[in-house]
N, C-alpha and C. Protein backbone atom coordinates (compact mmCIF):
# COMPACT_ATOMS: atom_id res chain seq x y z
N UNK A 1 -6.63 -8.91 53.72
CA UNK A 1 -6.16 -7.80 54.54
C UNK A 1 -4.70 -7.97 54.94
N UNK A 2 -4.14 -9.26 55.38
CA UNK A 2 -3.14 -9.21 55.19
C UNK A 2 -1.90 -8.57 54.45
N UNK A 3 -2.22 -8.93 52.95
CA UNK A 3 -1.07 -8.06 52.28
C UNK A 3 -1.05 -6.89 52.56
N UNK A 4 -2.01 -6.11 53.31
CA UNK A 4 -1.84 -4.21 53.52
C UNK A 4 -1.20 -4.76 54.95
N UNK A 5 -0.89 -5.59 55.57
CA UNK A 5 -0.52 -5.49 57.25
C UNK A 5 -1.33 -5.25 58.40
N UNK A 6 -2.77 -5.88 57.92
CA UNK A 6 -3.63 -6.02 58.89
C UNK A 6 -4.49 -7.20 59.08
N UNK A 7 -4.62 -7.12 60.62
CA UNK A 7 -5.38 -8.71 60.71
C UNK A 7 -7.09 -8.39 61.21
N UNK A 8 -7.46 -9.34 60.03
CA UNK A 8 -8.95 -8.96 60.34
C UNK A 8 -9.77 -9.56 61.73
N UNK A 9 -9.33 -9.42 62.44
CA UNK A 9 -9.51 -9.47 64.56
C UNK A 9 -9.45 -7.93 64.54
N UNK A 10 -8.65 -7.56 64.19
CA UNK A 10 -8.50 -5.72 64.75
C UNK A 10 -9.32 -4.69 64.40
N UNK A 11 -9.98 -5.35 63.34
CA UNK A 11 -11.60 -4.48 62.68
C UNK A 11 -12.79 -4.99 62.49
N UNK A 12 -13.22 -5.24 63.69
CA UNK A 12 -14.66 -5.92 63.70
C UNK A 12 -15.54 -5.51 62.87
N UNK A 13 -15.21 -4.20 62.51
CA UNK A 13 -16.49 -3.21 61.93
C UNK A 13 -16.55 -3.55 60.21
N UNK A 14 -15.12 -3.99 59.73
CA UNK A 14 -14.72 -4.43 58.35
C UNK A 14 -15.99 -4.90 57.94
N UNK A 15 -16.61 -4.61 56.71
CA UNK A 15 -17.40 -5.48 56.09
C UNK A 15 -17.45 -5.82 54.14
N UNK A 16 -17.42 -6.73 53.98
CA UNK A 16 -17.36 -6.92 52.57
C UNK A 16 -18.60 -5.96 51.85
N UNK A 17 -17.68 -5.81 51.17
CA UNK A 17 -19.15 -4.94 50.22
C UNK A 17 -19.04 -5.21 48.58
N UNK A 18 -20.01 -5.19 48.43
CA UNK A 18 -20.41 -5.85 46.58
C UNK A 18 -21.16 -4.83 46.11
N UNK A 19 -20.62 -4.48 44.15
CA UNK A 19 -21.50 -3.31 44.15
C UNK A 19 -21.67 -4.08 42.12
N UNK A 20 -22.47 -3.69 42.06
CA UNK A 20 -22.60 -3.79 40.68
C UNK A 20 -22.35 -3.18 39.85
N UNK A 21 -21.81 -3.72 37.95
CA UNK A 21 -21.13 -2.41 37.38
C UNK A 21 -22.26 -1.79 37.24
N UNK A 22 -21.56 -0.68 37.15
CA UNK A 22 -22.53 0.80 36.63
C UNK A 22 -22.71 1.94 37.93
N UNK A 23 -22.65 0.73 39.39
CA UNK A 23 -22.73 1.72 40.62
C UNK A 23 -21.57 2.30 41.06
N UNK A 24 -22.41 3.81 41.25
CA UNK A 24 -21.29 4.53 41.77
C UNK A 24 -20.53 4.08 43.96
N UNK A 25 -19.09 3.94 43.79
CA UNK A 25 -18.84 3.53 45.00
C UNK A 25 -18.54 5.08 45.99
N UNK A 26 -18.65 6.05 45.07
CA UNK A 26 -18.03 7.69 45.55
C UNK A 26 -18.16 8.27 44.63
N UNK A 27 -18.92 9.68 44.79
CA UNK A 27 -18.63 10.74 44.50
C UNK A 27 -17.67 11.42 44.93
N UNK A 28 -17.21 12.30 43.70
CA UNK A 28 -16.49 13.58 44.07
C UNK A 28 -16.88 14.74 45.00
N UNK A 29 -16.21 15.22 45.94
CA UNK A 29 -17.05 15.96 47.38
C UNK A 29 -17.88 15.44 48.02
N UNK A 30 -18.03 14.49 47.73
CA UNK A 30 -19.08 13.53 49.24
C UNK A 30 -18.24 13.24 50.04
N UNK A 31 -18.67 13.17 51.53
CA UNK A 31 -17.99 12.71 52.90
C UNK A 31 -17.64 11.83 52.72
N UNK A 32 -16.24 11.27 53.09
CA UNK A 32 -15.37 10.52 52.94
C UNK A 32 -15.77 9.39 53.83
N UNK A 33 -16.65 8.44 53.87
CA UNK A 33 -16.56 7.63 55.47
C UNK A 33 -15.81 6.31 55.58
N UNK A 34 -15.24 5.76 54.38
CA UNK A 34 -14.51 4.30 54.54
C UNK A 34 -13.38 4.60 53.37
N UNK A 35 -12.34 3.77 53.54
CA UNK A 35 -10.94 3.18 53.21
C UNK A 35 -11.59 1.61 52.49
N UNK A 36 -11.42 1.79 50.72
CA UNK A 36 -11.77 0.67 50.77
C UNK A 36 -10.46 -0.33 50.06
N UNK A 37 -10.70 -1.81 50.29
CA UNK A 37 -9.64 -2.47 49.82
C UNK A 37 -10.10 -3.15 48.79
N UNK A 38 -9.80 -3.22 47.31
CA UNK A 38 -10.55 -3.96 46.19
C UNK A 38 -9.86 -5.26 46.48
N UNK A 39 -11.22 -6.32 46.77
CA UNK A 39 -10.36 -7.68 46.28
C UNK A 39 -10.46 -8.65 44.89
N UNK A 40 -11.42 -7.80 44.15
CA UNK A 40 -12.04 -8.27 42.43
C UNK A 40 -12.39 -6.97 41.93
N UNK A 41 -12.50 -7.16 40.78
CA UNK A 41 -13.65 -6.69 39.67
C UNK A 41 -12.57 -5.07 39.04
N UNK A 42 -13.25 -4.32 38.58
CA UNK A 42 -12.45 -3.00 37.87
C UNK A 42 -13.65 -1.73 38.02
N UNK A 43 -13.17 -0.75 38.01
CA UNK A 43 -13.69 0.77 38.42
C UNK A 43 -13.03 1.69 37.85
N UNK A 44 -13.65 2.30 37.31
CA UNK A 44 -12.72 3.55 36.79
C UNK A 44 -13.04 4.70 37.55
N UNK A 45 -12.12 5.61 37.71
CA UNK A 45 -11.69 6.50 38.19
C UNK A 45 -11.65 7.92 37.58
N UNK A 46 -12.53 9.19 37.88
CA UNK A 46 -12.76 10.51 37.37
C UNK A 46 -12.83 11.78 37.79
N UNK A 47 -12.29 12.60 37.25
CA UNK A 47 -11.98 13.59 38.29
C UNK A 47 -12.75 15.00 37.38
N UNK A 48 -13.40 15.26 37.93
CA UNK A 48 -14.59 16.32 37.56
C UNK A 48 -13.97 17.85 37.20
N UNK A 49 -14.12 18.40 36.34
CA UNK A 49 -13.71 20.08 36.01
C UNK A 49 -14.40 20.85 36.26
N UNK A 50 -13.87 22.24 36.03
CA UNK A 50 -15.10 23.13 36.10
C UNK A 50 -16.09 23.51 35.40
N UNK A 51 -16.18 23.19 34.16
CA UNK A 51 -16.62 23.04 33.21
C UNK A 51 -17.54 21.57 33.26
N UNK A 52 -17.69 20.78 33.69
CA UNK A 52 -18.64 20.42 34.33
C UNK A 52 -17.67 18.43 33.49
N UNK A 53 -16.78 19.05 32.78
CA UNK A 53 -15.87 17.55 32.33
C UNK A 53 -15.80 16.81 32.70
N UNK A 54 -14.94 15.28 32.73
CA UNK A 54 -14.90 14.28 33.45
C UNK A 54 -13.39 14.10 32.85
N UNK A 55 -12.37 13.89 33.59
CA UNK A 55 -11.84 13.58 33.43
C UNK A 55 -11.29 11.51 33.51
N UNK A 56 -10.64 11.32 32.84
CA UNK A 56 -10.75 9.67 33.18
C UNK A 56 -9.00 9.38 34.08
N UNK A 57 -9.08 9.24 34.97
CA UNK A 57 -7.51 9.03 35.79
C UNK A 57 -7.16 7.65 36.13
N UNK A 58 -7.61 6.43 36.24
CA UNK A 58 -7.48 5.27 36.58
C UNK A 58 -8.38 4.23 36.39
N UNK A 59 -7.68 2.64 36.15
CA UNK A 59 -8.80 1.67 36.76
C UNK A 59 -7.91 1.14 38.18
N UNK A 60 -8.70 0.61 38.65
CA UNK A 60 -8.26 -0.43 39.68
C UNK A 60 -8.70 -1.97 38.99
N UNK A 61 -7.86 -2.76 38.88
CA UNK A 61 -8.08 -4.16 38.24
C UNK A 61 -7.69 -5.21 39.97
N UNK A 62 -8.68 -5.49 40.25
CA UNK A 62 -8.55 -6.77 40.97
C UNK A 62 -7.48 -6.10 42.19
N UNK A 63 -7.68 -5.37 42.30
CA UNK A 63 -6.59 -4.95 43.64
C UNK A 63 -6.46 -3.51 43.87
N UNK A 64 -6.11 -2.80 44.82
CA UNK A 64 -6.17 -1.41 45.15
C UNK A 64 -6.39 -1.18 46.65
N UNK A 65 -6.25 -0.24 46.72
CA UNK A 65 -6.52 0.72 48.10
C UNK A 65 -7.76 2.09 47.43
N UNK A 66 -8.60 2.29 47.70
CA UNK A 66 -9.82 3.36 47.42
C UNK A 66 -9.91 4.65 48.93
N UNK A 67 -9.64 5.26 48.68
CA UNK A 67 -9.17 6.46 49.40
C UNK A 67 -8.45 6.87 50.30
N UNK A 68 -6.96 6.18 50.04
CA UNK A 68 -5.54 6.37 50.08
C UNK A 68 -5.25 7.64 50.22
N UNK A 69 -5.36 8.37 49.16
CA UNK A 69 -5.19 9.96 49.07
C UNK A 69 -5.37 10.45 50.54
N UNK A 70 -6.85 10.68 50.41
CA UNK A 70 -7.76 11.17 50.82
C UNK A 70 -7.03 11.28 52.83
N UNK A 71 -7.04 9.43 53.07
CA UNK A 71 -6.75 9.50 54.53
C UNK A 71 -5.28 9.73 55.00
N UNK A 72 -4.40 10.12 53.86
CA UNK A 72 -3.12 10.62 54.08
C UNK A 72 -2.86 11.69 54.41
N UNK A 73 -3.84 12.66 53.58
CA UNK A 73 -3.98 14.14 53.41
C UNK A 73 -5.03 14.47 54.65
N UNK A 74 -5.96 13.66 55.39
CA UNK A 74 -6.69 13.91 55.77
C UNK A 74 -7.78 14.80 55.08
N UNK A 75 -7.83 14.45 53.86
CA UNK A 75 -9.07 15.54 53.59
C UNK A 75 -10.24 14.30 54.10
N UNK A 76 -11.83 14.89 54.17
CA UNK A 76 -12.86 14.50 54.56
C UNK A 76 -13.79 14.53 53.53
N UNK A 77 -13.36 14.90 52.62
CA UNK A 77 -14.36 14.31 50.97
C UNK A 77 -13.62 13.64 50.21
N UNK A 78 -14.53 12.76 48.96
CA UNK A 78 -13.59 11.80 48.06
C UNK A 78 -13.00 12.95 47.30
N UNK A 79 -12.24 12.27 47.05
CA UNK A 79 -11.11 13.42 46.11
C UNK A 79 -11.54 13.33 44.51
N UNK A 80 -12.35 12.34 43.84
CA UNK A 80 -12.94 11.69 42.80
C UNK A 80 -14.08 11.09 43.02
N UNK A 81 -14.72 10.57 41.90
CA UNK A 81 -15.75 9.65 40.98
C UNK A 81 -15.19 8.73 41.51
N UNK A 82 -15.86 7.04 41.88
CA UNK A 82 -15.04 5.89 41.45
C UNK A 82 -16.67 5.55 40.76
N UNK A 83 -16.53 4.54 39.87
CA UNK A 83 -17.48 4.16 39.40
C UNK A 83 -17.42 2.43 38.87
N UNK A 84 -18.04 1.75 39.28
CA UNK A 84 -17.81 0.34 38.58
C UNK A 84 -17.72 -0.18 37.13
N UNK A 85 -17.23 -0.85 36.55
CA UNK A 85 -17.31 -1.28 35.50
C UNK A 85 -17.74 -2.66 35.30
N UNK A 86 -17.27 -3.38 36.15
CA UNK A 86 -18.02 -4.84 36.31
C UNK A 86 -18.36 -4.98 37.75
N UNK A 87 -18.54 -5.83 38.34
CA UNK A 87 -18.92 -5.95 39.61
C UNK A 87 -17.96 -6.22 40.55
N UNK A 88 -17.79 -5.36 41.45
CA UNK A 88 -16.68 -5.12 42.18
C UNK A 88 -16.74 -5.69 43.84
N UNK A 89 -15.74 -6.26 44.07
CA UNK A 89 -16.18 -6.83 45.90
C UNK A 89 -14.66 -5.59 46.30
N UNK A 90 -15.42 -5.30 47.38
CA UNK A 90 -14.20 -4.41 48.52
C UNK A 90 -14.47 -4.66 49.66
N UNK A 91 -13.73 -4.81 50.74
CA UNK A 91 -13.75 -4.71 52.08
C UNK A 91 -13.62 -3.38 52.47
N UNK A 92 -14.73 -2.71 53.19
CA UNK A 92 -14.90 -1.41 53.41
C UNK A 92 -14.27 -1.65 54.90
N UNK A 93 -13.73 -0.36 55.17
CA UNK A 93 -13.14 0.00 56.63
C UNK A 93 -13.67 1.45 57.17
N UNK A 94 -14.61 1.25 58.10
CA UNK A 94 -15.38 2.64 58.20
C UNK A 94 -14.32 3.38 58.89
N UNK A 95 -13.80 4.72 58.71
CA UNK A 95 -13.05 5.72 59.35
C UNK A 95 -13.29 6.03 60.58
N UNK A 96 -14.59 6.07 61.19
CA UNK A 96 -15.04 6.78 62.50
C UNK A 96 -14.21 5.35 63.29
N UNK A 97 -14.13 4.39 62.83
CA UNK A 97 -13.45 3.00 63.91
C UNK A 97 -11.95 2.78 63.61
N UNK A 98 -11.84 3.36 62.49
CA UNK A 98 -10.38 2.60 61.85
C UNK A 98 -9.55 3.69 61.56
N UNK A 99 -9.57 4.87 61.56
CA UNK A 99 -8.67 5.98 60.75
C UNK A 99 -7.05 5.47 61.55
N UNK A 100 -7.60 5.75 63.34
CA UNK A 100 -6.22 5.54 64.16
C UNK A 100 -5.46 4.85 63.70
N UNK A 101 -5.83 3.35 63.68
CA UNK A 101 -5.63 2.50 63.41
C UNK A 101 -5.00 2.29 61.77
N UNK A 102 -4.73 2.59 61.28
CA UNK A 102 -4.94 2.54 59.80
C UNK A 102 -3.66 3.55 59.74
N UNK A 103 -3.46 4.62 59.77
CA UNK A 103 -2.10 5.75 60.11
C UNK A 103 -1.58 5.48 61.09
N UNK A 104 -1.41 4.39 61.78
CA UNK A 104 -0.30 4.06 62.89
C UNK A 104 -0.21 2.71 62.78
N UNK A 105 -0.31 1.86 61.54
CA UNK A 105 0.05 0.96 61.22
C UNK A 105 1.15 1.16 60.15
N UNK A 106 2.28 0.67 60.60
CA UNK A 106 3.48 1.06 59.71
C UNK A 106 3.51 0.17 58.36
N UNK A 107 3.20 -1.46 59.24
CA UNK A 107 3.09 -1.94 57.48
C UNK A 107 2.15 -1.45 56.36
N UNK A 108 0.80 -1.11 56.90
CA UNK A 108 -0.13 -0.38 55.83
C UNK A 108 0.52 0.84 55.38
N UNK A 109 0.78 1.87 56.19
CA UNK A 109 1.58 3.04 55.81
C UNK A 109 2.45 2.91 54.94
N UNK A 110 3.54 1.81 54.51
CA UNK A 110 4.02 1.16 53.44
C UNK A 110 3.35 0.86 52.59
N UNK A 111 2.42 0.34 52.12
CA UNK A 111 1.48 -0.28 51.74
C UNK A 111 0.68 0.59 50.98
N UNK A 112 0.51 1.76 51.47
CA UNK A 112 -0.34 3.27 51.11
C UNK A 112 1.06 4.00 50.21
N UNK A 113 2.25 3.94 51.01
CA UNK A 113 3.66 4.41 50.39
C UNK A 113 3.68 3.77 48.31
N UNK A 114 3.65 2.58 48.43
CA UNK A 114 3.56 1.58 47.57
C UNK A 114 2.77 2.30 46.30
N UNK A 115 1.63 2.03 46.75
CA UNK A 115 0.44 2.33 45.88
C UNK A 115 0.19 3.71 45.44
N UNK A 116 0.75 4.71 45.81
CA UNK A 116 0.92 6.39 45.55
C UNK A 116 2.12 6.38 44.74
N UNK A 117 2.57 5.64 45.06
CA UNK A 117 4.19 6.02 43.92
C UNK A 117 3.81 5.25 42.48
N UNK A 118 2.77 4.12 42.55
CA UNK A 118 2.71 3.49 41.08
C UNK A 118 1.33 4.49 40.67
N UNK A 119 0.50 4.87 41.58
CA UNK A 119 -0.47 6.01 41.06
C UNK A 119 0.36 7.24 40.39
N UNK A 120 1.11 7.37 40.88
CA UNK A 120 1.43 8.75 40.34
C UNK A 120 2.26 8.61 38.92
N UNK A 121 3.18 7.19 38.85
CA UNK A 121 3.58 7.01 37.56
C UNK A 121 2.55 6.70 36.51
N UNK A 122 1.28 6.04 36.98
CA UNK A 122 0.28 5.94 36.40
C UNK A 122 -0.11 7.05 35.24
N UNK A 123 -0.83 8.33 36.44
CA UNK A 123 -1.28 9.38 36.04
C UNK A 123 0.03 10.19 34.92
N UNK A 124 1.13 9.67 35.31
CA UNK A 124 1.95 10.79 34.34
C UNK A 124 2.32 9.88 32.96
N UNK A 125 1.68 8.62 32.46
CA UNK A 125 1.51 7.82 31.47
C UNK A 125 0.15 8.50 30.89
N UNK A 126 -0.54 8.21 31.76
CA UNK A 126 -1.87 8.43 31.28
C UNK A 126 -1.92 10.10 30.47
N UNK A 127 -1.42 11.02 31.54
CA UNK A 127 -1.20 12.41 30.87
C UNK A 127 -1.10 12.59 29.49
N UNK A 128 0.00 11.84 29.52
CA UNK A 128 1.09 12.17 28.09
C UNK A 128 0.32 11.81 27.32
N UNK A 129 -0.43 10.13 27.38
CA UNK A 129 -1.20 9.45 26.29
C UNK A 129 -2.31 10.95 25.75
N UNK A 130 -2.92 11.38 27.15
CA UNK A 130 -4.22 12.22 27.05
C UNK A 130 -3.75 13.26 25.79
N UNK A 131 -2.33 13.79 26.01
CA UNK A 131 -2.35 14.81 25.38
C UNK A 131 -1.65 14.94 23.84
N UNK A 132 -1.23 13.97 23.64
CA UNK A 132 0.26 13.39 22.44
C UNK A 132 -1.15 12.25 21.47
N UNK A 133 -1.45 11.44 21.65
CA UNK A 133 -2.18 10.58 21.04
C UNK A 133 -3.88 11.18 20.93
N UNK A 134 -3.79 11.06 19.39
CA UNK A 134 -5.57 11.43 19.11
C UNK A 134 -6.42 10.53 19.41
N UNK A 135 -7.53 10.99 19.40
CA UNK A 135 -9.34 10.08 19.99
C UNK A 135 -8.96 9.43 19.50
N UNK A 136 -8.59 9.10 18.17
CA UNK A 136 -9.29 7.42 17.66
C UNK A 136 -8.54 6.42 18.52
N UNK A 137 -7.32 6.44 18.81
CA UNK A 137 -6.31 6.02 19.56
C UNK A 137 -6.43 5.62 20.71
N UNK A 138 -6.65 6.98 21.62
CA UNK A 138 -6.91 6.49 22.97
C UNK A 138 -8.35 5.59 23.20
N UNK A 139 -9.43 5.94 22.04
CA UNK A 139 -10.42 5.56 22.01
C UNK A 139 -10.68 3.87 21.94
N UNK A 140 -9.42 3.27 21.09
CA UNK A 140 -9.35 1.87 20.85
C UNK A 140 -8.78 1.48 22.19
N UNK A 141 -8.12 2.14 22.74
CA UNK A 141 -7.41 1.67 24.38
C UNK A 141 -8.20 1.67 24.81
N UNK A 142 -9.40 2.47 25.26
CA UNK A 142 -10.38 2.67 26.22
C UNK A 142 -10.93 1.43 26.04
N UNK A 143 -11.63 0.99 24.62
CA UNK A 143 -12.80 -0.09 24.31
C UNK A 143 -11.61 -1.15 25.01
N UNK A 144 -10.86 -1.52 24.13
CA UNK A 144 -9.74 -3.16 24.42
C UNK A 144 -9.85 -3.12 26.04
N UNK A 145 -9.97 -1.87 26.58
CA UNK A 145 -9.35 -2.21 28.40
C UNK A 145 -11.05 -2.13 28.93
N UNK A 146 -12.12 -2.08 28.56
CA UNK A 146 -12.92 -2.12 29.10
C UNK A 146 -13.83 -2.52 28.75
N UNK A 147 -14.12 -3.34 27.40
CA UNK A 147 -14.85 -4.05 26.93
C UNK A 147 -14.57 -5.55 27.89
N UNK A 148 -16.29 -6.05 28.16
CA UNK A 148 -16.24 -6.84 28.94
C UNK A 148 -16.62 -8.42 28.44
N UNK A 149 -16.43 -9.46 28.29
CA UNK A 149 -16.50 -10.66 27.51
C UNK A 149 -17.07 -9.77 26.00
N UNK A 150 -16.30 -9.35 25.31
CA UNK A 150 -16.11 -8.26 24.56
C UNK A 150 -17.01 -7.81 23.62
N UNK A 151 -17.72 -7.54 25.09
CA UNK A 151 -19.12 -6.16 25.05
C UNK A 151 -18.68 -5.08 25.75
N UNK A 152 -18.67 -3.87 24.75
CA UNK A 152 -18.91 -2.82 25.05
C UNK A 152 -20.10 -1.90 25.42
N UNK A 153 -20.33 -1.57 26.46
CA UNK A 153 -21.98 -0.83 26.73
C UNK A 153 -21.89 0.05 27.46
N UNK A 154 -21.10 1.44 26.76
CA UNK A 154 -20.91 2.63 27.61
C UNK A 154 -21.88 3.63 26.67
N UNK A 155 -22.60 3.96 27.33
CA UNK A 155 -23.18 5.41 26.69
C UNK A 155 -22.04 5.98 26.28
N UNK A 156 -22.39 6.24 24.80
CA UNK A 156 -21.29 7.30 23.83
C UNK A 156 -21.33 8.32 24.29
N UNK A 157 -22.05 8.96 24.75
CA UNK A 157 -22.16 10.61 25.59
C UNK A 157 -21.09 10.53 26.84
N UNK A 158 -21.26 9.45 27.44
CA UNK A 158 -20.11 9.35 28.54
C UNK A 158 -18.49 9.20 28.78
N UNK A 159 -18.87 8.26 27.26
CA UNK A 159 -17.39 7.99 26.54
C UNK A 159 -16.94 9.34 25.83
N UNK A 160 -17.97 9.89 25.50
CA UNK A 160 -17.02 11.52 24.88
C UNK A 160 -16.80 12.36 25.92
N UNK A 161 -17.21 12.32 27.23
CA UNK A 161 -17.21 13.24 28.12
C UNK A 161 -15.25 12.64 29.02
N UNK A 162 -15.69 11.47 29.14
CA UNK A 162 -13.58 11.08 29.47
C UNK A 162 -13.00 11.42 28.54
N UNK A 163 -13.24 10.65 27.22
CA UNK A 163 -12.72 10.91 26.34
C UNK A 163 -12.16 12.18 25.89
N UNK A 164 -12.74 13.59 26.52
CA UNK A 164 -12.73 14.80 26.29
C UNK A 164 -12.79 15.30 24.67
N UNK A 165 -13.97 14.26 24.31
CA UNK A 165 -14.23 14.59 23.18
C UNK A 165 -15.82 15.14 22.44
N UNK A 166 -15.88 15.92 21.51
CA UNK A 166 -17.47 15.76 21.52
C UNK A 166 -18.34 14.26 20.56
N UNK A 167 -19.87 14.41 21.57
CA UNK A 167 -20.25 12.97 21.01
C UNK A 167 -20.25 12.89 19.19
N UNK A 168 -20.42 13.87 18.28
CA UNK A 168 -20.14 13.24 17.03
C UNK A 168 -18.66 12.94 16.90
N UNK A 169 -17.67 13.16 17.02
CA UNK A 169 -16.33 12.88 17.16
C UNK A 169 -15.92 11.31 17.64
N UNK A 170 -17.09 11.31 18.49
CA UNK A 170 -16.75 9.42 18.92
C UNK A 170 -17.41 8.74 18.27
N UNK A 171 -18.82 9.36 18.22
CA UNK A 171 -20.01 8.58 16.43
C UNK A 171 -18.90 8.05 15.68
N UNK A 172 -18.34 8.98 14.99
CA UNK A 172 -17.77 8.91 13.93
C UNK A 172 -16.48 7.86 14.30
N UNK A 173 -16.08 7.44 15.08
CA UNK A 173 -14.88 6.59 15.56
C UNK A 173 -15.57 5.68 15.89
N UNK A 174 -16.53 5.17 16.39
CA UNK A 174 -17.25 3.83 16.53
C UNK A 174 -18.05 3.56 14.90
N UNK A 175 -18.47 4.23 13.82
CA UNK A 175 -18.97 4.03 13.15
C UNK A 175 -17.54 3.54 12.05
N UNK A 176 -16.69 4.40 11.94
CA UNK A 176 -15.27 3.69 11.92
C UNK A 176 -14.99 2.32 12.09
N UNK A 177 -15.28 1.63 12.88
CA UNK A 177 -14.56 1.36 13.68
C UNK A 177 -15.29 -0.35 13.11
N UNK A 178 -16.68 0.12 12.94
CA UNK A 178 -17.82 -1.08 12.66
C UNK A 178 -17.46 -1.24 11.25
N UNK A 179 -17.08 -0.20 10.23
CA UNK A 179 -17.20 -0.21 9.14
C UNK A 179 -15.97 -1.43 8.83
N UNK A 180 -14.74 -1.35 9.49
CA UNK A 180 -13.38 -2.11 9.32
C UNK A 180 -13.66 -3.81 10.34
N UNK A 181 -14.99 -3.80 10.46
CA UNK A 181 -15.56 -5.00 10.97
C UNK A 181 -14.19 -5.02 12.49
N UNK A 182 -14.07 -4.27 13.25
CA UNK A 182 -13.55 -4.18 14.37
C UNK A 182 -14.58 -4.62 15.49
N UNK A 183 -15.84 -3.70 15.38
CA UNK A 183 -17.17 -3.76 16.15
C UNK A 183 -18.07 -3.81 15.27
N UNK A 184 -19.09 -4.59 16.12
CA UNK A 184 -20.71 -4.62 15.35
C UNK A 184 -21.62 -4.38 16.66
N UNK A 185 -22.16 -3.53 15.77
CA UNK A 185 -23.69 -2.97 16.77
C UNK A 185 -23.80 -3.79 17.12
N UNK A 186 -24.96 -3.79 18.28
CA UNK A 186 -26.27 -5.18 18.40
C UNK A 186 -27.00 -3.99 19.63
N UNK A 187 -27.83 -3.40 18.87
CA UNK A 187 -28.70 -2.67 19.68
C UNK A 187 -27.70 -1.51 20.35
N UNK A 188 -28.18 -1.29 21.71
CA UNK A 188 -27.43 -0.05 21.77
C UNK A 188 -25.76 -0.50 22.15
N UNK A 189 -25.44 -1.94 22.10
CA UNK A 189 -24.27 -2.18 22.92
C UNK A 189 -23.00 -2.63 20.90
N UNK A 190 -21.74 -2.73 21.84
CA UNK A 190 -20.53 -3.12 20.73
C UNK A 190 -20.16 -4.26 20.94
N UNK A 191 -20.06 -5.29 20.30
CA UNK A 191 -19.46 -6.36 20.09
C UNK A 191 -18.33 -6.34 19.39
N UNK A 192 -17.08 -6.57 20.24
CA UNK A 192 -15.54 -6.94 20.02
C UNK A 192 -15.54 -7.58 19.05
N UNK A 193 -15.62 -7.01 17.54
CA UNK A 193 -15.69 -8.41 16.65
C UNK A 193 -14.03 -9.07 16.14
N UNK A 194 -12.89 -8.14 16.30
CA UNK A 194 -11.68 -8.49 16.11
C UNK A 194 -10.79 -7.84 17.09
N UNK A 195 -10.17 -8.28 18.41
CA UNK A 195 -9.93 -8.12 19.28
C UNK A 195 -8.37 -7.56 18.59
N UNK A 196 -7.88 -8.55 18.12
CA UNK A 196 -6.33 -8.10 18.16
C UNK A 196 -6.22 -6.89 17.09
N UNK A 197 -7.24 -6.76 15.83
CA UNK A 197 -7.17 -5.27 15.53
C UNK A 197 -7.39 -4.61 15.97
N UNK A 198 -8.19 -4.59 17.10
CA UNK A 198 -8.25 -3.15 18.12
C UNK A 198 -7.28 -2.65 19.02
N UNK A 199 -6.80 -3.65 19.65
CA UNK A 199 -5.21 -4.13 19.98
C UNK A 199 -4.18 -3.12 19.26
N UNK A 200 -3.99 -3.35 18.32
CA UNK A 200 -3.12 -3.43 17.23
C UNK A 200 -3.27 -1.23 17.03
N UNK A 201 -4.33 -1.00 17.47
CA UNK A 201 -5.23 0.56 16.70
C UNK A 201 -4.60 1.32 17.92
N UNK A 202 -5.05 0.16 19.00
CA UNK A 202 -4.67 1.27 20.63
C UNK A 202 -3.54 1.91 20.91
N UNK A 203 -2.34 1.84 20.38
CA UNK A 203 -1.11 1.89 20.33
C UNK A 203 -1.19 1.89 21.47
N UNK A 204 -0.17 3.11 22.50
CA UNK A 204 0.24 3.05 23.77
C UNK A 204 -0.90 2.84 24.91
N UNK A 205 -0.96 2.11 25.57
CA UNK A 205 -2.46 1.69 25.92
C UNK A 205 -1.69 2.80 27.26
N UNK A 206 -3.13 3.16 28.27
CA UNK A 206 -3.30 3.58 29.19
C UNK A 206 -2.76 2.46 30.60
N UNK A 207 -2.09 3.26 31.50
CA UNK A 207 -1.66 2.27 32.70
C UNK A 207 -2.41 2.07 33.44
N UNK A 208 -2.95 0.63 33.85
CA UNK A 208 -4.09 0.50 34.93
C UNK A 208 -3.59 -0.45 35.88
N UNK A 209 -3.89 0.01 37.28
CA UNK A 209 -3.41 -0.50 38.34
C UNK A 209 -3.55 -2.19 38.05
């Protein structure tokens, strides 16, 4: 807590929280009730259409602020999805005890300053990649940045839904992909079988916190 400019005496209420990958830490339009601080693990980040899409906007790797936005703007719902990817520890800060506190702390307010200005260069990397570079492409970025001791185990339906692609379109790029001995099945999950050719496929990789 320190590096945001707070001492943990001033928030009794602070509590560590552990979530496992796959759990969701927020929905999109759910009540906003904690500020969280990542101190491990990675989450990706999604921002829902009307069309019922997913968009993919961020990871957080081992560090972050989790609804920054949100308590700047004062809105009172998450502004996004966060979702785990491996198992994530955060120190939650419930709002009903801490909001004051938290916007009248100048070093955090820096701190929040900080982290919105590399989000936003983030998102306007990520854009360009989204819209300039084809699936197969962003698709090898996605696996390299989120394949985990390099297993991949995302439902392909989910991966075409960030991906903003349809699921035979990613079939066909993972079946690709096995054929050039990059990945090998093993049941429903991918095994990283040549890391630095996938590397090598991702070109401009995506920016993650």
């Amino acid at each position: 807590m320190a590096k945001y400019g707070l001492r943990a005496a001033d928030f009794p209420t602070a509590a560590r929280l552990s979530s496992t990958a796959g759990a969701y830490l927020s929905r999109e339009g759910e009540a906003l009730s904690h500020v969280y601080l990542v101190l491990s693990g990675k989450a990706k980040v999604l921002l829902s259409l009307s069309d019922g899409k997913q968009l993919l906007l961020a990871y957080f790797i081992s560090q972050g602020i989790i609804g920054d936005i949100e308590l700047m703007t004062d809105i009172t719902t998450h502004a996004a999805t966060l979702q785990a990817v491996t198992d994530l520890e955060c120190i939650a800060l419930p709002l009903d005890d801490c909001r004051a506190q938290l916007k009248h702390n100048a070093a955090f307010a820096n701190a929040i300053g900080k982290e919105l200005a590399v989000k936003l260069h983030q998102r306007a990397i990520n854009g360009t990649i989204n819209t300039l570079q084809p699936l197969e492409t962003r698709l090898c970025a996605y696996i390299f940045q989120t394949a985990i001791n390099n297993i991949f185990d995302e439902k392909l339906t989910e991966v075409a839904a960030v991906m903003g692609a349809s699921y035979r379109h990613v079939l066909r790029c993972f079946t690709q992909l096995c054929t050039q001995s990059i990945l090998i099945k093993q049941g429903k999950t991918y095994h990283v079988n040549n890391r630095s050719a996938l590397e090598a496929q991702a070109g401009d990789r995506f920016a993650w916190d």
